[in-house]
N, C-alpha and C. Protein backbone atom coordinates (compact mmCIF):
# COMPACT_ATOMS: atom_id res chain seq x y z
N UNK A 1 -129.88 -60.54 99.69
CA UNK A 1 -129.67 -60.45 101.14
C UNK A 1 -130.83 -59.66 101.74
N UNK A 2 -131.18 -60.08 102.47
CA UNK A 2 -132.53 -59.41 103.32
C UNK A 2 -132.24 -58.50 103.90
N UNK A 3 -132.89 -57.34 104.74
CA UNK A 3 -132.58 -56.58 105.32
C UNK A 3 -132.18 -57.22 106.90
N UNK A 4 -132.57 -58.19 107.61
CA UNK A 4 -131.95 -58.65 108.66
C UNK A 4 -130.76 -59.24 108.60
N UNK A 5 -130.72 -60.02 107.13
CA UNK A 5 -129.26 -60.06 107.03
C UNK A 5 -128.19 -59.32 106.77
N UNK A 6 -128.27 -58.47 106.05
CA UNK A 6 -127.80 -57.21 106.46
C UNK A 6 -127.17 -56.66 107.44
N UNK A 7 -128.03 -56.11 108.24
CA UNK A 7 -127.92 -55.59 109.18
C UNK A 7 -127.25 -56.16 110.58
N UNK A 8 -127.26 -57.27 110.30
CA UNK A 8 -126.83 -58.28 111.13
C UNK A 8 -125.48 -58.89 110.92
N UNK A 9 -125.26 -58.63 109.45
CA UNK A 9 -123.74 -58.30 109.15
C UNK A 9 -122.88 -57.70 109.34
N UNK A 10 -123.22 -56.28 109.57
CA UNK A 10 -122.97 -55.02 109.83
C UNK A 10 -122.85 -54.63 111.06
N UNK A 11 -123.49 -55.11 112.00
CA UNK A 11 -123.21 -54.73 113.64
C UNK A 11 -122.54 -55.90 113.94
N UNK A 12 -122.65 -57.27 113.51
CA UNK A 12 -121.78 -58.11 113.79
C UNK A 12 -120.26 -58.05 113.41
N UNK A 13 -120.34 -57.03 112.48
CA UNK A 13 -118.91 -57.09 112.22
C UNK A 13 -118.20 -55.95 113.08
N UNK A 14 -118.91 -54.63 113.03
CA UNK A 14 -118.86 -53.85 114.26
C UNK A 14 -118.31 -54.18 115.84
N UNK A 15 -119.24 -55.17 116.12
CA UNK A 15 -119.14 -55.85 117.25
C UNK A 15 -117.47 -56.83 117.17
N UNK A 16 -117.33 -57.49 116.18
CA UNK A 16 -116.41 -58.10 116.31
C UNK A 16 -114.95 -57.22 116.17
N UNK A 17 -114.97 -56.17 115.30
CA UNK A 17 -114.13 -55.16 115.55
C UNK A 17 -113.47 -54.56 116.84
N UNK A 18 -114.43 -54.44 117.86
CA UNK A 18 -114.31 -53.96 118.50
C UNK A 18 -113.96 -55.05 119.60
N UNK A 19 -114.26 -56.51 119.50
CA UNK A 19 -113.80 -57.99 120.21
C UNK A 19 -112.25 -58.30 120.41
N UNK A 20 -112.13 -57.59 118.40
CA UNK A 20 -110.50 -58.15 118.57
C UNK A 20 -109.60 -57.39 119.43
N UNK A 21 -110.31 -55.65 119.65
CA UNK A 21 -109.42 -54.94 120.21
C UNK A 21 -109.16 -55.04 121.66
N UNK A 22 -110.08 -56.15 122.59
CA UNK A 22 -110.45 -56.11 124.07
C UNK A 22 -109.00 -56.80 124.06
N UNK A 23 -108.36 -56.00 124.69
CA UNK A 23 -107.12 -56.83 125.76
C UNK A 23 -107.08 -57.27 127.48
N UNK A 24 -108.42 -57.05 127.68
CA UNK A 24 -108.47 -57.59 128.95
C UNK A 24 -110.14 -57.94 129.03
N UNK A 25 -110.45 -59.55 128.90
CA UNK A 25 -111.69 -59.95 128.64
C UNK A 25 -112.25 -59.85 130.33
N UNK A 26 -111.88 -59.58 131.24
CA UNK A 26 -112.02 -59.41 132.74
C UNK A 26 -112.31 -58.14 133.50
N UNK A 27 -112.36 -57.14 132.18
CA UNK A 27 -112.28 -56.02 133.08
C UNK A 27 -114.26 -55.68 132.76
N UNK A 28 -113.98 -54.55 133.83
CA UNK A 28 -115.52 -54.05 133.98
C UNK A 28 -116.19 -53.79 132.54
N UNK A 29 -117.51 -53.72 133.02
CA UNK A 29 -118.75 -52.89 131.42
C UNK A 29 -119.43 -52.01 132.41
N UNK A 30 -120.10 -51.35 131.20
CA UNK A 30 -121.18 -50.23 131.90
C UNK A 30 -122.75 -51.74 132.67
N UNK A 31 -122.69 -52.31 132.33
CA UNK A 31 -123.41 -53.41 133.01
C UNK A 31 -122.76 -54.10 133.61
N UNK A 32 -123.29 -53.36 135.05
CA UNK A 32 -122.50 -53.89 136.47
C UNK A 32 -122.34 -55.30 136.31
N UNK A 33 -122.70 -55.99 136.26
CA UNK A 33 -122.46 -57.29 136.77
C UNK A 33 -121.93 -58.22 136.19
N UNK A 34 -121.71 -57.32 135.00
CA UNK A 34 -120.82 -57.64 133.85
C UNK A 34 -119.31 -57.81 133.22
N UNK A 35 -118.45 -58.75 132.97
CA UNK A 35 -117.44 -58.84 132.73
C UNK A 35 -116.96 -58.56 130.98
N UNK A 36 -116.46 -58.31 130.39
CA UNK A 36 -116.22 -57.83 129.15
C UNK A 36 -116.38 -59.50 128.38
N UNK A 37 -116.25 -60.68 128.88
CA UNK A 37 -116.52 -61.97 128.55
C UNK A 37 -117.71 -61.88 128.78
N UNK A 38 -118.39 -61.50 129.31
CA UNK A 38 -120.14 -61.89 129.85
C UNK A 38 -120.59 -61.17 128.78
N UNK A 39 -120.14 -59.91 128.23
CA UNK A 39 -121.05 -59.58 127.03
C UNK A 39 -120.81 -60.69 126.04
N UNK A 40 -119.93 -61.08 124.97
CA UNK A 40 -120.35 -62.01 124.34
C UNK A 40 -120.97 -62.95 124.69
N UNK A 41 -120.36 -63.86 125.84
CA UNK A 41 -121.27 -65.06 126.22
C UNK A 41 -122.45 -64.71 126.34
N UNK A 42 -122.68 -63.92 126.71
CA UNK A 42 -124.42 -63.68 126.78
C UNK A 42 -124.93 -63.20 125.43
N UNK A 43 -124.67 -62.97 124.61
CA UNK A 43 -125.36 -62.54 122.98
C UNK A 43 -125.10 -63.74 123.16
N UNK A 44 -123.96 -64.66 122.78
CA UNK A 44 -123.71 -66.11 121.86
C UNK A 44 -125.23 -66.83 122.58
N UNK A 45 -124.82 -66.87 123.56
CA UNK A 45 -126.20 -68.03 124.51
C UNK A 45 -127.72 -67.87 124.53
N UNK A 46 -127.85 -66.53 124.78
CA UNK A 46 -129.61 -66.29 124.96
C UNK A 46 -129.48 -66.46 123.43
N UNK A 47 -129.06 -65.99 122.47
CA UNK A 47 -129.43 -66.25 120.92
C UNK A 47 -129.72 -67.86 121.04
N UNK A 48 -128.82 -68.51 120.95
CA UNK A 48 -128.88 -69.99 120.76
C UNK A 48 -130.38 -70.58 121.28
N UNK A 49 -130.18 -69.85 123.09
CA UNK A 49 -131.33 -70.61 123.52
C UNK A 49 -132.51 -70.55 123.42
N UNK A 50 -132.92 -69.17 122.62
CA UNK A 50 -133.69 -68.38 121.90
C UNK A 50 -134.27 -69.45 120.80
N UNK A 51 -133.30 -70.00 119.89
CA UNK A 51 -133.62 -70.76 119.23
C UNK A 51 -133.91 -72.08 118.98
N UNK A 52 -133.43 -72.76 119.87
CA UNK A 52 -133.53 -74.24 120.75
C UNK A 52 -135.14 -73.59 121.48
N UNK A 53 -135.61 -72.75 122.17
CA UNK A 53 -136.80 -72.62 122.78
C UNK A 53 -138.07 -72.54 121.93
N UNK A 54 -137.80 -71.69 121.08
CA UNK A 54 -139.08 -71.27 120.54
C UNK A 54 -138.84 -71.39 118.74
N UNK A 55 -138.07 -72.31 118.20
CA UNK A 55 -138.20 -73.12 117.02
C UNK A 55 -137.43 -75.12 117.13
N UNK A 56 -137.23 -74.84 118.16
CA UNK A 56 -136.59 -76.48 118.30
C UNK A 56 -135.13 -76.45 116.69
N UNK A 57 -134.77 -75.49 117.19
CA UNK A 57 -133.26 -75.52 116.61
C UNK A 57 -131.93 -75.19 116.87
N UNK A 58 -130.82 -75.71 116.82
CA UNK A 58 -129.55 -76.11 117.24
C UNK A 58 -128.76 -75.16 116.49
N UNK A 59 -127.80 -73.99 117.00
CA UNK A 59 -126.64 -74.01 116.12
C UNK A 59 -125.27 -74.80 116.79
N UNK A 60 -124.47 -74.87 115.76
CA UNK A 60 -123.39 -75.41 116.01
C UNK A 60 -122.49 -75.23 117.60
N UNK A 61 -122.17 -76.81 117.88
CA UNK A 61 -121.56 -76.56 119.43
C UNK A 61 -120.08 -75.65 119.47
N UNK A 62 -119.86 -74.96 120.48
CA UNK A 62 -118.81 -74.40 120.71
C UNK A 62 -117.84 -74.89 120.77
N UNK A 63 -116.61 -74.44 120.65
CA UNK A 63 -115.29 -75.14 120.94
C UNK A 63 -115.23 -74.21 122.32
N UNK A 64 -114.92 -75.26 123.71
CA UNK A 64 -114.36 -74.75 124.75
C UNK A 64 -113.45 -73.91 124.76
N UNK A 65 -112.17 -74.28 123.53
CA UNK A 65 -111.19 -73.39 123.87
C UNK A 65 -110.41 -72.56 123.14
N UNK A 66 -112.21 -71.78 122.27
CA UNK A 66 -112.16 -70.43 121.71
C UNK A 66 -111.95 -69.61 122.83
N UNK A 67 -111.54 -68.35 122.72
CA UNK A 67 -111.48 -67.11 123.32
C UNK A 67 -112.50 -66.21 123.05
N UNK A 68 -112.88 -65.45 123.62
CA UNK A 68 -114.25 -64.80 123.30
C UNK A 68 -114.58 -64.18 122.11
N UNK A 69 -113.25 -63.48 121.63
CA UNK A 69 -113.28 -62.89 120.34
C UNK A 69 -113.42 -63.79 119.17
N UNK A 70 -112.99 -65.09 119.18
CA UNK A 70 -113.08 -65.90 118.08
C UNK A 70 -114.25 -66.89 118.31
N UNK A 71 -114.60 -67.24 119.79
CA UNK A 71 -116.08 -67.50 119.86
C UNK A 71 -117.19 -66.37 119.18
N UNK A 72 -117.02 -65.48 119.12
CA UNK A 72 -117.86 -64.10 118.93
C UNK A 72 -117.54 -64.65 116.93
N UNK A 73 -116.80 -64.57 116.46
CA UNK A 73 -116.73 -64.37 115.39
C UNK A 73 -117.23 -65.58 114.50
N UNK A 74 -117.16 -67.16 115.31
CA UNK A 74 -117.26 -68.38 114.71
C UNK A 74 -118.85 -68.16 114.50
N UNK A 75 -119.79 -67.60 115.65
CA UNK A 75 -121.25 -67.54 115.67
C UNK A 75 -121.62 -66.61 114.90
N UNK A 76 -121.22 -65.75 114.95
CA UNK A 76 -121.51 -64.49 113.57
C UNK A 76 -121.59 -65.20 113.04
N UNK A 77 -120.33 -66.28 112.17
CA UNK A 77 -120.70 -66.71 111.35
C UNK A 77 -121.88 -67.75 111.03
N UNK A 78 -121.97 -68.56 111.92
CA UNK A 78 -123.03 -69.47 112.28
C UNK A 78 -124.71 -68.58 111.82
N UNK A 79 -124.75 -67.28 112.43
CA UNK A 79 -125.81 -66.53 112.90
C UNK A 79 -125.99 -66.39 111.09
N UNK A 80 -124.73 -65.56 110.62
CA UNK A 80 -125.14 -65.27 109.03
C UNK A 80 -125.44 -66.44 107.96
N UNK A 81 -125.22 -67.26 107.88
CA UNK A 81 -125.80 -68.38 107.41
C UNK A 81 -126.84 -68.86 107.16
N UNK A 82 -127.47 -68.91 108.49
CA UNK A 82 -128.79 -68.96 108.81
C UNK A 82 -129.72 -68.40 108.28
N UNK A 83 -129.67 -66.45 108.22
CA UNK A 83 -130.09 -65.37 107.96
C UNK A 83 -129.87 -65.72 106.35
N UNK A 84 -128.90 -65.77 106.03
CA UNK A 84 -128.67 -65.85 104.26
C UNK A 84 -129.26 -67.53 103.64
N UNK A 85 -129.97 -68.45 104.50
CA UNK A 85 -130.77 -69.39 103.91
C UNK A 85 -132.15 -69.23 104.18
N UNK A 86 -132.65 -69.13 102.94
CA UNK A 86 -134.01 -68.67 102.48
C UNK A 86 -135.45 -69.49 103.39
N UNK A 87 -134.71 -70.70 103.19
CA UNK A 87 -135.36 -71.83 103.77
C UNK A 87 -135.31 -71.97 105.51
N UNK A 88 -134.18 -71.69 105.77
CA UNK A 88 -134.01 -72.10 107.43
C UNK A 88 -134.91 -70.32 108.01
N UNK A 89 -134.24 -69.23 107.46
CA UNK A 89 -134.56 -67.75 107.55
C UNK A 89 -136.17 -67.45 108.35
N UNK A 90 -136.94 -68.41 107.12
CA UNK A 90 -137.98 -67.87 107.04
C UNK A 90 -139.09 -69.09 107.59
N UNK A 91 -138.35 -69.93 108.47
CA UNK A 91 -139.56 -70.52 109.55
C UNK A 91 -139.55 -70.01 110.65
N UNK A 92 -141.15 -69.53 110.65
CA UNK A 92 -142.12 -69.37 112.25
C UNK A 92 -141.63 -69.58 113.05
N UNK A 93 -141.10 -68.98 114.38
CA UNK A 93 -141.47 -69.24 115.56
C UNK A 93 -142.55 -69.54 116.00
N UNK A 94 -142.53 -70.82 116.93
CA UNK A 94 -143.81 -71.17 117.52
C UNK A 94 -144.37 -71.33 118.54
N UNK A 95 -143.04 -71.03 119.27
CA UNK A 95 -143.04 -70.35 121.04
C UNK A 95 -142.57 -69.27 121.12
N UNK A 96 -142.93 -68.55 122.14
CA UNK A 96 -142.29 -67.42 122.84
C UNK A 96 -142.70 -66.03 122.46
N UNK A 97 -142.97 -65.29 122.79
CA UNK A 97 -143.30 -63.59 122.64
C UNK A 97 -143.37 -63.18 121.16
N UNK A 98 -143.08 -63.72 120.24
CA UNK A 98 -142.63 -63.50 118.73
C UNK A 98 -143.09 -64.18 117.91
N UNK A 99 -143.71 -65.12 119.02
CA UNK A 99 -144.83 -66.76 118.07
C UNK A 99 -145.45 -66.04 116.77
N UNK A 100 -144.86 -66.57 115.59
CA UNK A 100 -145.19 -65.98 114.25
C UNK A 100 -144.88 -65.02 113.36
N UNK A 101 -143.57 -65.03 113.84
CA UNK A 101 -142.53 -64.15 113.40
C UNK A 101 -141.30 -64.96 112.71
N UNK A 102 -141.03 -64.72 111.77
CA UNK A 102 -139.98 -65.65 111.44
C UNK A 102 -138.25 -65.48 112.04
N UNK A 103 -137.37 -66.46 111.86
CA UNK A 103 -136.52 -66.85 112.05
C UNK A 103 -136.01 -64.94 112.06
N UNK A 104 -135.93 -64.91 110.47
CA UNK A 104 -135.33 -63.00 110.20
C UNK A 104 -135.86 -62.32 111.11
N UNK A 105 -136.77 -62.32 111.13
CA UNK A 105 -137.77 -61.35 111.80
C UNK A 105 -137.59 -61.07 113.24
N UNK A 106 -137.24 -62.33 113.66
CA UNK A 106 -136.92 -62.32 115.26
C UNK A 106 -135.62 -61.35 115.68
N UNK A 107 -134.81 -62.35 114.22
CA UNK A 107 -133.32 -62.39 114.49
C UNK A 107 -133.04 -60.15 114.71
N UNK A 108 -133.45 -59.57 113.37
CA UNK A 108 -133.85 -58.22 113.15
C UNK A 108 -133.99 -58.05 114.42
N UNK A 109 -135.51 -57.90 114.71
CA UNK A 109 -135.64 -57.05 116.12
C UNK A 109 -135.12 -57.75 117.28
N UNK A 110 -134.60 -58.18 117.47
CA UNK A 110 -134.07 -58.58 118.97
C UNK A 110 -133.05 -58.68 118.76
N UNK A 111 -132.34 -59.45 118.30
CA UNK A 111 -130.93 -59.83 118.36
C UNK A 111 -129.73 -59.01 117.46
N UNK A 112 -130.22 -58.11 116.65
CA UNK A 112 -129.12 -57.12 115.92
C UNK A 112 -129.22 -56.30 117.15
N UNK A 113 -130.74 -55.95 117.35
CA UNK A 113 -130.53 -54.19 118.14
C UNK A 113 -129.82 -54.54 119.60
N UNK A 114 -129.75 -55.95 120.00
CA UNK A 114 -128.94 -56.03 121.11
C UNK A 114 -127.52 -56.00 121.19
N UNK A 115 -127.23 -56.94 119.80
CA UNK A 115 -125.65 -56.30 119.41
C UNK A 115 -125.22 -55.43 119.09
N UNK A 116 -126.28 -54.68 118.74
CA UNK A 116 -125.72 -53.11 118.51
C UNK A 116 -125.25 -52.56 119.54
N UNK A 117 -126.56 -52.44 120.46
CA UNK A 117 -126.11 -51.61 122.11
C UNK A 117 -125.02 -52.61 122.70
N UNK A 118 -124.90 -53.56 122.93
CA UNK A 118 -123.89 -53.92 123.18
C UNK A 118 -122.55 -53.85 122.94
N UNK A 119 -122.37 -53.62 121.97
CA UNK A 119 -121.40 -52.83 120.98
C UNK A 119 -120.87 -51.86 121.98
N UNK A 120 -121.53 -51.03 122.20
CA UNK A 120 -121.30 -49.84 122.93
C UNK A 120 -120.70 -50.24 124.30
N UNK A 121 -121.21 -51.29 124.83
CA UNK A 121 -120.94 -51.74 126.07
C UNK A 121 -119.60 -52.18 126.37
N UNK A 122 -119.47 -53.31 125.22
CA UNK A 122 -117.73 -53.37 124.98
C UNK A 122 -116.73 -52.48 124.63
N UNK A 123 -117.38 -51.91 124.00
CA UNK A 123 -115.90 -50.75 123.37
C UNK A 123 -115.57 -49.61 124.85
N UNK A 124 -116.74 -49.26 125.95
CA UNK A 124 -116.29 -48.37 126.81
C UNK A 124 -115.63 -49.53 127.32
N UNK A 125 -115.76 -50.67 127.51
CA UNK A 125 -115.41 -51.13 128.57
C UNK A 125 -113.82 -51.72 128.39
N UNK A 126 -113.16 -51.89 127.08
CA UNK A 126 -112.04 -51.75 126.33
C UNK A 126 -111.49 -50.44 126.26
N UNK A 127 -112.06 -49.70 125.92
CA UNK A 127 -111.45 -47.89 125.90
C UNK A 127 -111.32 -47.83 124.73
N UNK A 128 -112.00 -48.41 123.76
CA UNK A 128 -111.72 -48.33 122.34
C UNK A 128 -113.41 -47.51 121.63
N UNK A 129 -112.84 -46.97 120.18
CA UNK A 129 -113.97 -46.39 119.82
C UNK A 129 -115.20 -47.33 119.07
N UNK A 130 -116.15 -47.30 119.08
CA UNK A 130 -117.04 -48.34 118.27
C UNK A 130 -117.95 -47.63 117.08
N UNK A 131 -118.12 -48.03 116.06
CA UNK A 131 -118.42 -47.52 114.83
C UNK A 131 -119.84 -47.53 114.59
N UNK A 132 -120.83 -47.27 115.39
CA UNK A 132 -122.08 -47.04 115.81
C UNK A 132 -123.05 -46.58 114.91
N UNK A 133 -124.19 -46.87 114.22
CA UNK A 133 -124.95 -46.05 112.96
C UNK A 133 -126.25 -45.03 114.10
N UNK A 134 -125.94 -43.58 113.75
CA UNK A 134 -126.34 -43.26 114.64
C UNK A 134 -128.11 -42.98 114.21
N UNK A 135 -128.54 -43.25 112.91
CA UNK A 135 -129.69 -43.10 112.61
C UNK A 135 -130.52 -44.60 113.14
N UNK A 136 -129.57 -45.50 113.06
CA UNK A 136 -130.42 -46.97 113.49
C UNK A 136 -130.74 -46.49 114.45
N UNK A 137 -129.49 -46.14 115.95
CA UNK A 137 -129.36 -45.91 117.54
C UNK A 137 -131.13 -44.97 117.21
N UNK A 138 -131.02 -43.85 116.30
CA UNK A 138 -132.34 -43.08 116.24
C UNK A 138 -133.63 -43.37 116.60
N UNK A 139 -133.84 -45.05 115.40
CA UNK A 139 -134.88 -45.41 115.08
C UNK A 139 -135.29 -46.45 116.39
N UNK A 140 -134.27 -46.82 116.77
CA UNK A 140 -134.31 -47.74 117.85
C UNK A 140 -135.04 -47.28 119.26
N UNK A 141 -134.69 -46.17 119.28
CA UNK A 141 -135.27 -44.96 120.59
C UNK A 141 -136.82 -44.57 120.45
N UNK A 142 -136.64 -44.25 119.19
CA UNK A 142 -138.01 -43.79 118.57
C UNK A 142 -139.14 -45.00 119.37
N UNK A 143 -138.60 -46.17 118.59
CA UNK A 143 -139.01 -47.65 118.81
C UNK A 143 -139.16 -47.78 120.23
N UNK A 144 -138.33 -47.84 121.19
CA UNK A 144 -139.00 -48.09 122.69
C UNK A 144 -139.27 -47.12 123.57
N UNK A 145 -139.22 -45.85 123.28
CA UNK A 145 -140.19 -44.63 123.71
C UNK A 145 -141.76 -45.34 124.24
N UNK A 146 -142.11 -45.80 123.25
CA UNK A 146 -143.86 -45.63 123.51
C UNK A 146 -144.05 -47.01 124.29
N UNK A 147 -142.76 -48.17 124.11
CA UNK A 147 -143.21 -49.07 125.19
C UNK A 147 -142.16 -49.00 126.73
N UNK A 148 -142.02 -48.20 127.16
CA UNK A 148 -140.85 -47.38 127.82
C UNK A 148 -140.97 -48.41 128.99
N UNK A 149 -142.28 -48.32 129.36
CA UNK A 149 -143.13 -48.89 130.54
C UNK A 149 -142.57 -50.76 130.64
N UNK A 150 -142.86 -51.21 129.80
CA UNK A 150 -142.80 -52.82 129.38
C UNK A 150 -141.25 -53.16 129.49
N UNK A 151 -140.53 -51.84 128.77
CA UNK A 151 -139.14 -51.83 128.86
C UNK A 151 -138.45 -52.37 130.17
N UNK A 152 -139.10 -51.46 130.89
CA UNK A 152 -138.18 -51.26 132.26
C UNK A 152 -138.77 -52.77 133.51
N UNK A 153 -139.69 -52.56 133.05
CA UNK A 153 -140.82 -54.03 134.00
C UNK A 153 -140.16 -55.70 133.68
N UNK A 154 -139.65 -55.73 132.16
CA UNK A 154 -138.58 -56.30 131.71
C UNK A 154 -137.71 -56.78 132.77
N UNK A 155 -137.22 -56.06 133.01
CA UNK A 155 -135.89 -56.18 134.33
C UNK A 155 -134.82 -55.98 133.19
N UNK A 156 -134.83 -55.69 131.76
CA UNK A 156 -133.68 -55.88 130.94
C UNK A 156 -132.65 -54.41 131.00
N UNK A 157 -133.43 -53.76 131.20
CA UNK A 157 -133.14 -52.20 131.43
C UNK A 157 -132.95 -51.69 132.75
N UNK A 158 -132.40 -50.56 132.83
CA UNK A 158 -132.38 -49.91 134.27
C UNK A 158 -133.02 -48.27 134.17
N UNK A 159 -132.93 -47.88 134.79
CA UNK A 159 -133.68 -46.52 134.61
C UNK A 159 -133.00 -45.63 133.56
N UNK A 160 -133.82 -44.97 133.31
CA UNK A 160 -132.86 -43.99 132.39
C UNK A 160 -131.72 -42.70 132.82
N UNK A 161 -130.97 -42.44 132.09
CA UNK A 161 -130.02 -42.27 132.97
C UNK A 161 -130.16 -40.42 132.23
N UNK A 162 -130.42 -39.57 132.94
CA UNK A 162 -130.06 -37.72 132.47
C UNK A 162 -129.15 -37.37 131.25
N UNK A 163 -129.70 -36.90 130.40
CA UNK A 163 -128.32 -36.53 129.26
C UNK A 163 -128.38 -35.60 128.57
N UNK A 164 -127.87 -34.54 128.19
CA UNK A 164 -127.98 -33.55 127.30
C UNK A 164 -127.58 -34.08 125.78
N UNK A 165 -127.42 -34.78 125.42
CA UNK A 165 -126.30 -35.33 124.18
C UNK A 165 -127.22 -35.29 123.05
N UNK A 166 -126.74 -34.48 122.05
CA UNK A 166 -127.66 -34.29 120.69
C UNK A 166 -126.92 -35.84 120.09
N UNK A 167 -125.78 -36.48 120.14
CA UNK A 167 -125.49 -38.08 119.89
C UNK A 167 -126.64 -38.88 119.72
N UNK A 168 -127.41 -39.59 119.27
CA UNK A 168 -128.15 -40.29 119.20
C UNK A 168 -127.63 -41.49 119.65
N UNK A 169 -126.37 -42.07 119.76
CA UNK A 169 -125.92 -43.05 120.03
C UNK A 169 -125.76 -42.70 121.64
N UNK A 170 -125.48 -41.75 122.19
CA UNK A 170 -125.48 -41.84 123.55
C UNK A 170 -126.93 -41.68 124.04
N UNK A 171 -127.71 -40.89 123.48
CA UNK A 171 -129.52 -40.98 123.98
C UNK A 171 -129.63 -42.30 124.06
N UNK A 172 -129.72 -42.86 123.19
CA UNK A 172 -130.20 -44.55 123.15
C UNK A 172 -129.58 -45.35 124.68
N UNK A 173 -128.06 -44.87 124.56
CA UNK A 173 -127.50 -46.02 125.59
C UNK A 173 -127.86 -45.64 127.54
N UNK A 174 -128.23 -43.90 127.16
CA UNK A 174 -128.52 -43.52 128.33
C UNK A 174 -130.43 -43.62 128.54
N UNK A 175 -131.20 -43.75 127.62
CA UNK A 175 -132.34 -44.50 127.86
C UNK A 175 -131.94 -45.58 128.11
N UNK A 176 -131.47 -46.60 128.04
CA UNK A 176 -131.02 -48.23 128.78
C UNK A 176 -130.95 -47.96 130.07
N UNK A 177 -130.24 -46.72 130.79
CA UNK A 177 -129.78 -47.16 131.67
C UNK A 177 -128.02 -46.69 131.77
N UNK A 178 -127.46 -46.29 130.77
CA UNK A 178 -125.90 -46.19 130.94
C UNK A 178 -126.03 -44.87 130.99
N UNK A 179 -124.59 -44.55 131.63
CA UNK A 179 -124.11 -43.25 132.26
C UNK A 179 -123.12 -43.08 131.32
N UNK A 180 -123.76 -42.46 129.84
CA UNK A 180 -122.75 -42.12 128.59
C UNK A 180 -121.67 -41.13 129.30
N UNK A 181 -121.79 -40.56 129.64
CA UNK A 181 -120.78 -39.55 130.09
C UNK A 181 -119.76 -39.84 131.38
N UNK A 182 -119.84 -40.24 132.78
CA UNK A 182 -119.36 -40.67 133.45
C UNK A 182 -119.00 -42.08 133.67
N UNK A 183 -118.89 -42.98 132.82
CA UNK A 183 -118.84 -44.77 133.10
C UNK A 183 -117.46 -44.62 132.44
N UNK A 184 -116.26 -45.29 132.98
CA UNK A 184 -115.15 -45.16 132.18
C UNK A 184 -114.81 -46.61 133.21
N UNK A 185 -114.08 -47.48 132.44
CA UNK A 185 -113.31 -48.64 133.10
C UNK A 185 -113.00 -48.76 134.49
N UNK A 186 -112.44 -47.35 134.50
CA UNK A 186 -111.70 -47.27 135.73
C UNK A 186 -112.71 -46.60 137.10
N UNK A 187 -114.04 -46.55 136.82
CA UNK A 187 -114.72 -45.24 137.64
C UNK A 187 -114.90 -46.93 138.61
């Protein structure tokens, strides 16, 4: 198992942990504009289209009338598959920002560390706790410190948000942009 597969196991399962516990797929996230359904749909989709764009490849079509949590879990599985074939894993991208990076490679930096923070996004937005590795959240910070600038120009991020928190998991989410301390469902 590679280290993207891995790792991609591991926050995916995280993530889905924390899917089964949402009892209200409608209620708010710390990303305004966001519905507790819009976080998965949005990992499941930009991944896909991610990969339909910049390798001309397909994963498996959705069933309409999964629920988010078992949509979330059917693509994990889909996603780990992929990652655990040697052959599909390890072709090039040949469009897009990553042109020459493989399949893992992409999958690793972009698409775990987004399910990770996202992670976070669902569980406040459920009221449930999420099982967070706080040395990754570490390395991850470390990691967009020095492109802080590119970060935010992105439009993917919002400003950073004030924090005292020796947490590494809340530094990380309050460099994004979240208000670790004051964002609660109900604010």
């Amino acid at each position: 198992m590679s280290l993207e597969s891995g790792l991609h196991a591991r926050f995916a399962q995280a993530f889905g942990e924390v899917a089964d516990q949402v009892t209200d797929w409608d209620a708010p996230t710390p990303v305004k504009e966001w519905r507790a359904r819009d976080i998965v749909e949005h990992l499941i989709d930009w991944y896909e289209s991610v990969l339909e764009g910049w390798v001309d490849m397909d994963l498996p079509d959705r069933d309409p009338q999964d629920g988010p949590a078992t949509a979330w879990h059917k693509r994990t599985a889909d996603v780990q598959e992929l990652l655990d074939d040697s052959e599909r894993s390890t072709i090039e991208l040949a469009n897009g920002p990553f042109s020459g990076q493989t399949i893992a490679e992409m999958t690793g930096e972009l698409y775990v560390s987004d399910v990770f923070m996202h992670t976070w996004d669902l569980a406040r937005s459920a009221g449930v706790e999420a099982d967070l590795d706080p040395e990754y959240a570490e390395q991850m910070l470390e990691g967009m410190l020095p492109i802080e600038t590119m970060l935010r120009q992105s439009g993917q991020y919002g400003p950073a948000v004030e924090t005292d928190s020796e947490d590494p998991v809340e530094r990380l989410m309050a460099f994004i942009g979240r208000d670790v301390h004051a964002w609660t469902a109900r604010a």
